[in-house]
N, C-alpha and C. Protein backbone atom coordinates (compact mmCIF):
# COMPACT_ATOMS: atom_id res chain seq x y z
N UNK A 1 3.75 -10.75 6.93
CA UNK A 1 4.75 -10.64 5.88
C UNK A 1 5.37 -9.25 5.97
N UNK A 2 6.93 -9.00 6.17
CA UNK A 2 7.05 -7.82 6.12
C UNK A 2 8.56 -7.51 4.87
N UNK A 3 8.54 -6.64 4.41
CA UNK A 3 9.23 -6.02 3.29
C UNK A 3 10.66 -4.73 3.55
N UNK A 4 11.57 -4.45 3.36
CA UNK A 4 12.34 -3.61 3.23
C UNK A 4 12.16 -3.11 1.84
N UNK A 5 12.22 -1.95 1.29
CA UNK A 5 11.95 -1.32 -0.04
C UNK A 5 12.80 -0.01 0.14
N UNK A 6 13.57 0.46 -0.83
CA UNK A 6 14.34 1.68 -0.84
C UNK A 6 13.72 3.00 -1.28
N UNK A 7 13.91 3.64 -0.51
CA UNK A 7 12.88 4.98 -0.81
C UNK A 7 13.81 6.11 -0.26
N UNK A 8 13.60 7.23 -1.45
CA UNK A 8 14.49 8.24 -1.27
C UNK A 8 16.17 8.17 -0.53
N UNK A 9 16.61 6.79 -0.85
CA UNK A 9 18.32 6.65 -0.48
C UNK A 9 17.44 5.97 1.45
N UNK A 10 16.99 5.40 1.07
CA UNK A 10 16.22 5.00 3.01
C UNK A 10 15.76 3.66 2.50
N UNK A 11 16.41 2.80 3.34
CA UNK A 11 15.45 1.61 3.33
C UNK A 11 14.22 1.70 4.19
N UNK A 12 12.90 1.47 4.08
CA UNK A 12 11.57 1.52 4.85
C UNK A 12 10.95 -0.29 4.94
N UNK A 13 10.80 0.13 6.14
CA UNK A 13 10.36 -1.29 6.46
C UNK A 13 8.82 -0.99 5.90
N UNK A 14 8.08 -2.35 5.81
CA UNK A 14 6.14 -2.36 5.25
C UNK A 14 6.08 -3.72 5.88
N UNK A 15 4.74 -3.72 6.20
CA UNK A 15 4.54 -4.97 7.01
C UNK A 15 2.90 -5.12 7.18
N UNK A 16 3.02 -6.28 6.94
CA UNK A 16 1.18 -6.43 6.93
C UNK A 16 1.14 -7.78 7.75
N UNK A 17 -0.18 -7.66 8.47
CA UNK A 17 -0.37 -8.60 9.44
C UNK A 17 -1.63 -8.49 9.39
N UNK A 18 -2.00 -9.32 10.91
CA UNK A 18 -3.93 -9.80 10.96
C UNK A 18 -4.51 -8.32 11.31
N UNK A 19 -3.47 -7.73 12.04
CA UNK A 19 -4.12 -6.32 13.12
C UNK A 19 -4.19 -5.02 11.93
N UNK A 20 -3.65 -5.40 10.87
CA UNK A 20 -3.65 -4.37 9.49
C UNK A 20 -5.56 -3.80 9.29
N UNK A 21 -5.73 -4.37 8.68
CA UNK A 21 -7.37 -3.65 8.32
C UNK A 21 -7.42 -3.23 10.07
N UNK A 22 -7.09 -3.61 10.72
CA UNK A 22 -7.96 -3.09 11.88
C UNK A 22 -7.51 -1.81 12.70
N UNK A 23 -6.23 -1.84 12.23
CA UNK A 23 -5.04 -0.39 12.39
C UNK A 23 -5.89 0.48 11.02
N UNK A 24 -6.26 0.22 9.91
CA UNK A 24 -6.32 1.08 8.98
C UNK A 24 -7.79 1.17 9.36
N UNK A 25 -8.92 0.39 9.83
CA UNK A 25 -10.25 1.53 10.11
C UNK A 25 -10.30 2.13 11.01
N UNK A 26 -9.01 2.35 12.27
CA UNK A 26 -9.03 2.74 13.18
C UNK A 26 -7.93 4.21 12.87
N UNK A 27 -7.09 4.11 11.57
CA UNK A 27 -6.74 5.57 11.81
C UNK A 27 -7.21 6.30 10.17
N UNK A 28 -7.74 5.21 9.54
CA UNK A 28 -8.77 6.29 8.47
C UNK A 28 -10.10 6.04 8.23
N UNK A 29 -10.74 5.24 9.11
CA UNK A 29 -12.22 5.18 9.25
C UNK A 29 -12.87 4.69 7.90
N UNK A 30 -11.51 3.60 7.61
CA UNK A 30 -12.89 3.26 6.16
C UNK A 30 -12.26 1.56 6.41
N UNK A 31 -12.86 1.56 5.62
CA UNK A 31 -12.97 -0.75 5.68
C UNK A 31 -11.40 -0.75 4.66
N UNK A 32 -10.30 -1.25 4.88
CA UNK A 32 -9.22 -2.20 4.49
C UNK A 32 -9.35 -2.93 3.24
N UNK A 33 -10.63 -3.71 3.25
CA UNK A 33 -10.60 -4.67 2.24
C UNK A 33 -11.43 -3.93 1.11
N UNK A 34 -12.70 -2.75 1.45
CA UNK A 34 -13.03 -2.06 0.19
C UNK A 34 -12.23 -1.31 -0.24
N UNK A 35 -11.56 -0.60 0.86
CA UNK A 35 -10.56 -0.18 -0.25
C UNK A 35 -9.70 -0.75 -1.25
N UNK A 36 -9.14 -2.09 -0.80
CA UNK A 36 -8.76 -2.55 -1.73
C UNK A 36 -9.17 -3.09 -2.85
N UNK A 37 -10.37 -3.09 -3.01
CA UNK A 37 -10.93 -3.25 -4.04
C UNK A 37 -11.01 -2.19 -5.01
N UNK A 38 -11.10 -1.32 -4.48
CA UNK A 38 -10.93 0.30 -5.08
C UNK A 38 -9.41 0.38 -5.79
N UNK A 39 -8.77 -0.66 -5.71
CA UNK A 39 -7.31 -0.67 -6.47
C UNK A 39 -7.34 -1.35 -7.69
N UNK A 40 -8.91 -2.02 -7.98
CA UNK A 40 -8.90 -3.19 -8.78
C UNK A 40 -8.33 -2.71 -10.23
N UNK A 41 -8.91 -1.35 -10.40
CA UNK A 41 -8.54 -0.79 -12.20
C UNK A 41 -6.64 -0.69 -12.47
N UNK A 42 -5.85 -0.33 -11.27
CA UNK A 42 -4.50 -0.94 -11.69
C UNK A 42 -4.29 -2.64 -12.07
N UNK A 43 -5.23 -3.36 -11.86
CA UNK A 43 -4.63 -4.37 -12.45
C UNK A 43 -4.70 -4.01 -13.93
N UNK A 44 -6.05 -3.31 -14.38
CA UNK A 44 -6.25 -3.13 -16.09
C UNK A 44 -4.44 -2.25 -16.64
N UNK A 45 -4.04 -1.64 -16.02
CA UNK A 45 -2.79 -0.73 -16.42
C UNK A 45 -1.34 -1.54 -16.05
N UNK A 46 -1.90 -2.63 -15.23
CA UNK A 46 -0.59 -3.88 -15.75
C UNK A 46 -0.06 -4.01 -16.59
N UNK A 47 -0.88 -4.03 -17.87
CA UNK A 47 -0.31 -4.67 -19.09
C UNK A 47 0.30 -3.56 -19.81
N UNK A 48 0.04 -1.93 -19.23
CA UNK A 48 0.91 -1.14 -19.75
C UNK A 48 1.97 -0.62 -19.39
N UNK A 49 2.71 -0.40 -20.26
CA UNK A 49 4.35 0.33 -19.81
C UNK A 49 3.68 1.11 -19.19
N UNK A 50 4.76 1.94 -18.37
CA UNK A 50 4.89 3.11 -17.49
C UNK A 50 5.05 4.89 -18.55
N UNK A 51 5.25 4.31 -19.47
CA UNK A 51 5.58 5.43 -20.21
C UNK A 51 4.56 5.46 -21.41
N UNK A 52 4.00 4.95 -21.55
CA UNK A 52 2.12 4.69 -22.18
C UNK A 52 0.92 5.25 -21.46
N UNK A 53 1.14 4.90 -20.24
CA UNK A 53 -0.11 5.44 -19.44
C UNK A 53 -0.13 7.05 -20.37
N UNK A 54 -1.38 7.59 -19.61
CA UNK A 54 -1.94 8.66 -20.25
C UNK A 54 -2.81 9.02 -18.84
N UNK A 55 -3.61 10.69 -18.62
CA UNK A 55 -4.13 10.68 -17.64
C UNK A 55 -5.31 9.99 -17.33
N UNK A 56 -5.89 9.81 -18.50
CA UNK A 56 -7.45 9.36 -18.54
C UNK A 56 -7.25 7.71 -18.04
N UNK A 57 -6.20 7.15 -17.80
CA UNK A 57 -5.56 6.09 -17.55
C UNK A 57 -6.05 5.74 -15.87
N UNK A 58 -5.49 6.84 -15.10
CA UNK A 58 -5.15 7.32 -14.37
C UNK A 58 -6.80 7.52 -13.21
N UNK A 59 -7.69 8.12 -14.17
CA UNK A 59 -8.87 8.94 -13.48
C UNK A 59 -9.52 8.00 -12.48
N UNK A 60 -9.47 6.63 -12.77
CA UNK A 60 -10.33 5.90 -11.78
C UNK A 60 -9.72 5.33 -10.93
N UNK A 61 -8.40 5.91 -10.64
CA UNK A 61 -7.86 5.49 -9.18
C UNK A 61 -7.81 6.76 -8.13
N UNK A 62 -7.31 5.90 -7.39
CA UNK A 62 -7.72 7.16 -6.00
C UNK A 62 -6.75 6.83 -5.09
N UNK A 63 -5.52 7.55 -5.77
CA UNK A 63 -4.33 7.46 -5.20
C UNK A 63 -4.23 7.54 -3.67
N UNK A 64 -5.21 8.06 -3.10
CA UNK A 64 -5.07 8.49 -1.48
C UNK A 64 -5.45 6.91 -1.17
N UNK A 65 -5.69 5.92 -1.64
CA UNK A 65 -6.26 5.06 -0.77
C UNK A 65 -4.61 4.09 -1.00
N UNK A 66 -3.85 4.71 -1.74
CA UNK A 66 -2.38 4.16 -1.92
C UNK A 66 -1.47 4.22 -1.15
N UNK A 67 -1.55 5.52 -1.01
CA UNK A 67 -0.53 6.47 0.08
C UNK A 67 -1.14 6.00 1.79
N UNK A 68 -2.49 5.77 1.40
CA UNK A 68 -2.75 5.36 3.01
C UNK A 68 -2.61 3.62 3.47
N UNK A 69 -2.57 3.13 2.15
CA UNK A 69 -1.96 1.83 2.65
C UNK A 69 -0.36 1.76 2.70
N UNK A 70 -0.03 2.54 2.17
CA UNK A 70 1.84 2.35 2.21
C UNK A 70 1.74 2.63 3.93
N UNK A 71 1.68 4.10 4.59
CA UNK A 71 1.82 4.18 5.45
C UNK A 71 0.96 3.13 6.74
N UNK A 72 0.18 2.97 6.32
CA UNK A 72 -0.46 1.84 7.20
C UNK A 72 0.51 0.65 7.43
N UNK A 73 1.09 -0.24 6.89
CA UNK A 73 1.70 -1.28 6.69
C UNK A 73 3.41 -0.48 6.87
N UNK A 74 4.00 0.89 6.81
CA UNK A 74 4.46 1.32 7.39
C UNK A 74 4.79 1.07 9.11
N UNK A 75 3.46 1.62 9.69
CA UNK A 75 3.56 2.03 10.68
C UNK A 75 3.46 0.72 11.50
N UNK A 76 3.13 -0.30 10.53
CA UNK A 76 2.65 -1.99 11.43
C UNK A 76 4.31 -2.42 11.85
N UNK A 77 4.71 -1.80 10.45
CA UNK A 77 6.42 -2.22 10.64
C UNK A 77 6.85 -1.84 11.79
N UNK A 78 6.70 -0.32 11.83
CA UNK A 78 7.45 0.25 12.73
C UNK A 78 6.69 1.83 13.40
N UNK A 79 5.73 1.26 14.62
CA UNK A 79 5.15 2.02 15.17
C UNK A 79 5.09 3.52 15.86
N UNK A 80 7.02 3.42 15.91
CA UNK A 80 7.04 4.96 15.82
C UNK A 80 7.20 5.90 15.13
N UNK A 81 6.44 5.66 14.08
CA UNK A 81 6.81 6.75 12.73
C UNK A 81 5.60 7.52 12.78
N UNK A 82 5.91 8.62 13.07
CA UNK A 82 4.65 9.87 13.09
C UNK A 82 3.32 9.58 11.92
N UNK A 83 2.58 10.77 12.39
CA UNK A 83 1.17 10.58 11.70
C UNK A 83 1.68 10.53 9.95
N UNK A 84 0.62 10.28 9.29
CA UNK A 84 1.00 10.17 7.73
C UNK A 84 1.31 11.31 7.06
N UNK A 85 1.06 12.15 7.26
CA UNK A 85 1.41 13.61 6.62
C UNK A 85 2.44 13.89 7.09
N UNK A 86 3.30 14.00 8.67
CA UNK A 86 4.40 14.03 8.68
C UNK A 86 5.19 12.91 7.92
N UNK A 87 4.05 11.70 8.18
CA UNK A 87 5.65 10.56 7.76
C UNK A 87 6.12 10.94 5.86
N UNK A 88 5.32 11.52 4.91
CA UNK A 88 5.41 11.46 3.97
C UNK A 88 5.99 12.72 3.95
N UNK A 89 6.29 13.68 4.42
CA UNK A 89 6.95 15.03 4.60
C UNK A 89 8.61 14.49 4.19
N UNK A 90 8.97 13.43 5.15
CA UNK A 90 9.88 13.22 5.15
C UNK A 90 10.95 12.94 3.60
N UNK A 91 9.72 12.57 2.92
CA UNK A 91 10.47 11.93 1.49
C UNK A 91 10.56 13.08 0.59
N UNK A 92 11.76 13.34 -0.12
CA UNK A 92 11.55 14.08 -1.48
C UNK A 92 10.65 13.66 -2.29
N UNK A 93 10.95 12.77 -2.57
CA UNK A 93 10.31 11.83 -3.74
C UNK A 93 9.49 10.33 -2.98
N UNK A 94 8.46 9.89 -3.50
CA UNK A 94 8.20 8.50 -2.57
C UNK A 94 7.85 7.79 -3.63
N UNK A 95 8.16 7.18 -4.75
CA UNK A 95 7.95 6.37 -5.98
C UNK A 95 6.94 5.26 -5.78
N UNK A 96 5.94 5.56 -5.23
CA UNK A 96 4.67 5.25 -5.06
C UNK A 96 4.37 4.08 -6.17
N UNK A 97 4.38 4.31 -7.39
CA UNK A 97 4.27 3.50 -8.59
C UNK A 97 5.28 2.18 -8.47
N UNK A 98 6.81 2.83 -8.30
CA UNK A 98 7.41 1.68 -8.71
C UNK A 98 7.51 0.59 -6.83
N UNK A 99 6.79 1.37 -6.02
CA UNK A 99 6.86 0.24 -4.92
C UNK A 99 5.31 -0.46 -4.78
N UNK A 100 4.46 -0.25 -5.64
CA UNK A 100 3.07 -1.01 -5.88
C UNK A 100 3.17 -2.16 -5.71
N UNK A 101 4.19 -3.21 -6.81
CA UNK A 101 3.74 -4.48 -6.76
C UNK A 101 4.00 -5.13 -5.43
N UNK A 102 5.06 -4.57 -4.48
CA UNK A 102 5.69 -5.09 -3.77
C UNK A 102 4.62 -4.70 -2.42
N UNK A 103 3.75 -4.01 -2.58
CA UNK A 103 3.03 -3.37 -1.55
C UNK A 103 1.63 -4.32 -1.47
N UNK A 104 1.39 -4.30 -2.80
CA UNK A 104 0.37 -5.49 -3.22
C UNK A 104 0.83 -6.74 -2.90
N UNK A 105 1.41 -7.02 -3.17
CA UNK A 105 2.05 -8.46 -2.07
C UNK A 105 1.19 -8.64 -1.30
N UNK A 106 2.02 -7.47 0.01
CA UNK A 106 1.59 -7.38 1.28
C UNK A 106 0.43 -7.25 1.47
N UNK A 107 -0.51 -6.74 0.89
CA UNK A 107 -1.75 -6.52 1.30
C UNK A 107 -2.17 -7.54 0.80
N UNK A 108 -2.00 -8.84 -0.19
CA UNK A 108 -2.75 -10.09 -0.80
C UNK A 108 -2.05 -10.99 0.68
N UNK A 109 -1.46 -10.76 1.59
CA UNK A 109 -0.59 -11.85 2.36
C UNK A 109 -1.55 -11.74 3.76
N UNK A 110 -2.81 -10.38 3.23
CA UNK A 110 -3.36 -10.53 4.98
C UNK A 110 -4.71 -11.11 4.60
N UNK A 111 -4.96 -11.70 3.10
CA UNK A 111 -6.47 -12.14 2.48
C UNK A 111 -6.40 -13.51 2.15
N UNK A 112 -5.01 -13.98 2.02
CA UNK A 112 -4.72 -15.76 1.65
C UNK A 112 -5.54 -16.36 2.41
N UNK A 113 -5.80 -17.46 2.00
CA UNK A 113 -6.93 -18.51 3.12
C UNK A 113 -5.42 -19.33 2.95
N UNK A 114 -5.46 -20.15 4.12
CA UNK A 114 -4.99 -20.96 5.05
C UNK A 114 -5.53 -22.66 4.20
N UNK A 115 -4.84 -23.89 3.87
CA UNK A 115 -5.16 -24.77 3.82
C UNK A 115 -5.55 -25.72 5.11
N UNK A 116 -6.60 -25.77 5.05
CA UNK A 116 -7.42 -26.84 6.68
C UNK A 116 -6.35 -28.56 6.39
N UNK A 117 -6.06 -28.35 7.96
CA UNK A 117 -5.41 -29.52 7.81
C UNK A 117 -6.32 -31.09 8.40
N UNK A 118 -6.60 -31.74 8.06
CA UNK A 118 -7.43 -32.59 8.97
C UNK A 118 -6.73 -33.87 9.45
């Protein structure tokens, strides 16, 4: 499944596939799917506006495991985009928040089970 999303006046391609978790323990050495589980407490801040949150809101996420799936599914898109610290250099701003749901997508599109056909 892959995505166009506008970021800093730039459209950025995101793209998730089978080779995803296996690109992401191979350039941050941790498991794909725990991390994503480690995203589970934004579902609890769903139900709040953006302008409600508070920090204590905030404390049990671990934004780096955000920023390293954007660029992961980034780089699936489009393989020549430098390491992650350069690639995020690039942005003034990277609205991290408001490209979540659309990122979450992508990462629920590499965990779907398949209906068995018989």
């Amino acid at each position: 499944m892959e995505k166009s999303l506008p970021i800093d006046g730039q459209m950025i391609r995101f793209k998730a596939n089978g080779a995803t978790p296996l690109r992401y323990k191979a350039q941050f050495g941790k498991d794909y799917f725990k991390d994503i589980l480690k995203m589970a407490p934004l579902m609890k801040l769903k139900k709040k506006k953006k302008e409600d949150l508070e920090a204590k809101d905030l404390e049990s996420l671990d934004f780096e495991v955000f920023y390293n799936m954007a660029w992961i599914m980034a780089k699936t898109a489009d393989p020549s985009i430098p390491d992650p610290l350069s690639w995020f250099d690039q942005f003034e701003e990277f609205p991290l928040i408001d490209i979540l749901p659309d990122l979450q997508d992508l990462m629920a599109s590499t965990m779907q089970q398949t209906k068995k056909k018989f």
